[in-house]
C-alpha atoms as a PDB file:
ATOM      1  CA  UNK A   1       0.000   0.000   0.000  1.00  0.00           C
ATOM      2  CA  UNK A   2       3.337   2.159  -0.207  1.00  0.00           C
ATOM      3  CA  UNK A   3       2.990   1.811  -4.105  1.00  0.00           C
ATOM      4  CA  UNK A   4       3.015   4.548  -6.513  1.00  0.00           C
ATOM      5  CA  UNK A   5      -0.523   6.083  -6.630  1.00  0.00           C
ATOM      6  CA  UNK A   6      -0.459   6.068  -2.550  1.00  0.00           C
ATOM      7  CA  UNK A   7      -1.515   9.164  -0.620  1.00  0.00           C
ATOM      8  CA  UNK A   8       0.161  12.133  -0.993  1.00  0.00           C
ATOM      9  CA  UNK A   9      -0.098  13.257   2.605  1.00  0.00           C
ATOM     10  CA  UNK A  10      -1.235  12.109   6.140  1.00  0.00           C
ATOM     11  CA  UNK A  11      -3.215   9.225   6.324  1.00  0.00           C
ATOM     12  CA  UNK A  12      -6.445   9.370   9.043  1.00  0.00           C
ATOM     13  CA  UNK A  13      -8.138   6.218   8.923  1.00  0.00           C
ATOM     14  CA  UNK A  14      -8.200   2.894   7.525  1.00  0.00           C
ATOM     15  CA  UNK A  15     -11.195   0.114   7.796  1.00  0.00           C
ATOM     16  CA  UNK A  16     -11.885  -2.862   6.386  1.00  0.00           C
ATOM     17  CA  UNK A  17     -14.288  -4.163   4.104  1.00  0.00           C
ATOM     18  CA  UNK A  18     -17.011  -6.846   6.016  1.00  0.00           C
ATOM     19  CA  UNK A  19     -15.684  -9.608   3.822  1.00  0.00           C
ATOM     20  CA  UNK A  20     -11.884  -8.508   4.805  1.00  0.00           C
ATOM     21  CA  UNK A  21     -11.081  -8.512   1.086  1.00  0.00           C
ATOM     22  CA  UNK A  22     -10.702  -4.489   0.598  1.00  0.00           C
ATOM     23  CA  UNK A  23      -9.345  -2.007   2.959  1.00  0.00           C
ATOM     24  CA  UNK A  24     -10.328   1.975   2.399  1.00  0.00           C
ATOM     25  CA  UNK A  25      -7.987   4.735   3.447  1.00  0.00           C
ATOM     26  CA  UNK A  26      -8.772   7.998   4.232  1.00  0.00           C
ATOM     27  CA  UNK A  27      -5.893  11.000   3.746  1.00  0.00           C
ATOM     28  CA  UNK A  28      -5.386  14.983   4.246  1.00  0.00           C
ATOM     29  CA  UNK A  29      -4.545  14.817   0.715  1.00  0.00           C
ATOM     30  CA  UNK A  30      -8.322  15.093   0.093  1.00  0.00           C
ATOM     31  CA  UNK A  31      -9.180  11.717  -1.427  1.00  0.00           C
ATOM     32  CA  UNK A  32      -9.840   7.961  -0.511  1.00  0.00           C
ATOM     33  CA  UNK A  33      -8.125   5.027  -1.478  1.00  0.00           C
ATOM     34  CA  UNK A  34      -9.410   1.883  -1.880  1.00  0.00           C
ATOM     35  CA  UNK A  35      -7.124  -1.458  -2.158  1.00  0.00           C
ATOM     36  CA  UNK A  36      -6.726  -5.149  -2.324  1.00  0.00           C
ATOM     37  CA  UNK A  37      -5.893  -6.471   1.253  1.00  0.00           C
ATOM     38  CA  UNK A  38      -4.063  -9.000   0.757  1.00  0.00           C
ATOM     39  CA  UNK A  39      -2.201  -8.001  -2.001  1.00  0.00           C
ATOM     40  CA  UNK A  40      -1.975  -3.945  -1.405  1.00  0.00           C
ATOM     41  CA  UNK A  41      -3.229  -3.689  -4.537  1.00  0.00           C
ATOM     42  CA  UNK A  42      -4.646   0.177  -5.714  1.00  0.00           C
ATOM     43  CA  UNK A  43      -8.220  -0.254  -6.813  1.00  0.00           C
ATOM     44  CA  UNK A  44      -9.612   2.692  -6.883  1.00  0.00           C
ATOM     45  CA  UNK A  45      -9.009   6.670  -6.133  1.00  0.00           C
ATOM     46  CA  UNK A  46     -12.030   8.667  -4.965  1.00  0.00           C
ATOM     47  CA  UNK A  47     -11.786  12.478  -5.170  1.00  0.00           C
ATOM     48  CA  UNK A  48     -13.898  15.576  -4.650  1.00  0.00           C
ATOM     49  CA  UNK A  49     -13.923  16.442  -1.322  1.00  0.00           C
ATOM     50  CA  UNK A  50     -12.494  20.100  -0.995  1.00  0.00           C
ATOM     51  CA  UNK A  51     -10.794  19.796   2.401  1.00  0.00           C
ATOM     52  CA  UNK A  52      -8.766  16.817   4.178  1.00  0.00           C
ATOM     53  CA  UNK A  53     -10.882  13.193   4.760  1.00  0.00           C
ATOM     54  CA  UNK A  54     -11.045  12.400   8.397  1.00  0.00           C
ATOM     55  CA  UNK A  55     -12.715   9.208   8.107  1.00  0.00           C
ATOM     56  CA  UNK A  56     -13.786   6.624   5.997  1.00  0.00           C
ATOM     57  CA  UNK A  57     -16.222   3.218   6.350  1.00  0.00           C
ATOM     58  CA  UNK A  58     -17.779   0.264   4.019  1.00  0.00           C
ATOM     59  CA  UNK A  59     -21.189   0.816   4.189  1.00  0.00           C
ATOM     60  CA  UNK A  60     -21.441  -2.851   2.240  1.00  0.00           C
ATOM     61  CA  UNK A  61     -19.645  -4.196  -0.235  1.00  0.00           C
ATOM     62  CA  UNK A  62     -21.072  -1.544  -2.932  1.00  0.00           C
ATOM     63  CA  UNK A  63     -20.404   1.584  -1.370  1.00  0.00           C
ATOM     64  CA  UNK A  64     -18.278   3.647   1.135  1.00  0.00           C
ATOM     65  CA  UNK A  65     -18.717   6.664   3.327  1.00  0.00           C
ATOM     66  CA  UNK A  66     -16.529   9.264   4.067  1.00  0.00           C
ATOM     67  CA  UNK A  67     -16.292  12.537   5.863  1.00  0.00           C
ATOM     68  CA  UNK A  68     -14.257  15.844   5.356  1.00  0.00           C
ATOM     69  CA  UNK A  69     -13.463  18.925   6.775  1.00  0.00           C
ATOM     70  CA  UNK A  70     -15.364  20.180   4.189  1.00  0.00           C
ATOM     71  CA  UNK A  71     -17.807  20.378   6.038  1.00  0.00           C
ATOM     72  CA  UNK A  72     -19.226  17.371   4.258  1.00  0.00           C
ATOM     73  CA  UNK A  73     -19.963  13.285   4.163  1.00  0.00           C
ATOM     74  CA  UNK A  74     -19.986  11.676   0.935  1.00  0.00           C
ATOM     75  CA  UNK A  75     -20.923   8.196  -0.252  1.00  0.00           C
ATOM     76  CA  UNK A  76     -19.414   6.415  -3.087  1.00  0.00           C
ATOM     77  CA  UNK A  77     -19.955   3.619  -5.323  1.00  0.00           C
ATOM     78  CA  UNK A  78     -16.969   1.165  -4.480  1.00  0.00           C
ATOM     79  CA  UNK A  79     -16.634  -0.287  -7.826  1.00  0.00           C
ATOM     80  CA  UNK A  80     -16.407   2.499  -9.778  1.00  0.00           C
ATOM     81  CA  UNK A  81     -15.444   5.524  -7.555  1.00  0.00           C
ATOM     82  CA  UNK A  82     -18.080   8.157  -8.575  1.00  0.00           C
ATOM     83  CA  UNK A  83     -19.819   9.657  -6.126  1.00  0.00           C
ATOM     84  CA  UNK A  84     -23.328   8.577  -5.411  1.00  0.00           C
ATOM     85  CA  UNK A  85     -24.704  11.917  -2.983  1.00  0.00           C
ATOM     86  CA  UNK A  86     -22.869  14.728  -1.128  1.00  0.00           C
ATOM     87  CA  UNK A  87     -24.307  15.196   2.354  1.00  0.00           C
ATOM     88  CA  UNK A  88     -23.799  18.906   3.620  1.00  0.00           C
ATOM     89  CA  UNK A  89     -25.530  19.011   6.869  1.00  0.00           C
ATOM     90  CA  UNK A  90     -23.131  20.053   9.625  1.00  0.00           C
ATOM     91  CA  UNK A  91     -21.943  23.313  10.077  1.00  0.00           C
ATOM     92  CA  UNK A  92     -18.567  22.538  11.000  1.00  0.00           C
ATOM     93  CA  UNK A  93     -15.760  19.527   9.913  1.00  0.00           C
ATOM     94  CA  UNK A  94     -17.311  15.887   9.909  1.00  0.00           C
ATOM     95  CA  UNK A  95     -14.944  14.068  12.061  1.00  0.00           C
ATOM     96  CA  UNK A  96     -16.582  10.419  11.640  1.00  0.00           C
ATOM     97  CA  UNK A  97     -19.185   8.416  10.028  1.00  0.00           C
ATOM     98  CA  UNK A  98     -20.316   5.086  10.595  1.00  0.00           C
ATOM     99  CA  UNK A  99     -22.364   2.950   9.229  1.00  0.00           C
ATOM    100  CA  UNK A 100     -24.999  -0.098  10.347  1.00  0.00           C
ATOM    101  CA  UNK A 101     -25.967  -1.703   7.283  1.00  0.00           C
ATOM    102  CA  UNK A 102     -28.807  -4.120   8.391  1.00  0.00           C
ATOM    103  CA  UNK A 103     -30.891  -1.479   9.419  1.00  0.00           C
ATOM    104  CA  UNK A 104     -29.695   0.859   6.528  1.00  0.00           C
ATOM    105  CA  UNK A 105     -28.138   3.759   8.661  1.00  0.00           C
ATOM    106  CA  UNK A 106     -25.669   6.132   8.833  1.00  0.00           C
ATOM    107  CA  UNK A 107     -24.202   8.306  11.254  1.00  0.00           C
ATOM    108  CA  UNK A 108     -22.068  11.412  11.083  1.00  0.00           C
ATOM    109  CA  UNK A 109     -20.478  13.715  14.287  1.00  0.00           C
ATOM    110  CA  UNK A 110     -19.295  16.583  13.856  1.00  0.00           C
ATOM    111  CA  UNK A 111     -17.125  19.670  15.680  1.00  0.00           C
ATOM    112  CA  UNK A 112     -20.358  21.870  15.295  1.00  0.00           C
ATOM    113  CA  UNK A 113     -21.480  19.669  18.365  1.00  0.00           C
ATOM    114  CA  UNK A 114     -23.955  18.206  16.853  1.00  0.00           C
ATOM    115  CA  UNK A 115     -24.767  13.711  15.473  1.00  0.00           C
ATOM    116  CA  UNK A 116     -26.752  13.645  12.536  1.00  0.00           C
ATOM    117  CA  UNK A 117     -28.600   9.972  11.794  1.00  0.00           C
ATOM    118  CA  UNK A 118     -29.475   8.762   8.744  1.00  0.00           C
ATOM    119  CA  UNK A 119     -31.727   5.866   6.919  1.00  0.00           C
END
């Protein structure tokens, strides 16, 4: 996951997919990265947030979220890296999102004080 193609600047958070086959990485160089696990393989760059990615998460096996100090989360299609829907509700930088995908949910919190839910 050191390969050419790897983040350009800090990286904030790692997960792994539910399956253990993927891992996403989040990075202050504004994008997310999502690779092969077991090989460290580069699958896929995501980009458009406008400020650093704090966080990222699987929300199953077809998409990912991630949040920004952009103010912003974002949710992606995992196969193809295009954004699916920008979600601009907090005032203030998203500093994690999570996800419970049986009950189709998904959680944000944010330095504006405030936890935004959801389904």
């Amino acid at each position: 996951m050191g390969e050419p193609g790897g983040h350009k600047d800090v990286v904030s958070a790692v997960t792994f997919s539910s399956d253990g086959q993927q891992l996403a990485s989040a990075s202050w160089d504004k994008s997310v990265k999502l690779w092969n696990a077991a090989t460290g393989q580069l699958l896929q760059t995501f980009q458009g947030h406008g400020d650093r990615v704090t966080t990222v998460t699987f929300i199953d096996e077809q998409a990912i979220a991630s949040a920004s100090l952009d103010n912003t989360v974002k949710i992606w299609n995992a196969q193809t890296g295009q954004s699916l829907q920008n979600i601009a509700a907090h005032s203030d930088w998203v500093l994690s999102v999570t996800a419970q995908p049986s009950a189709q949910t998904l959680v944000s919190s944010s330095s504006d004080a405030t936890i935004k839910v959801w389904r």
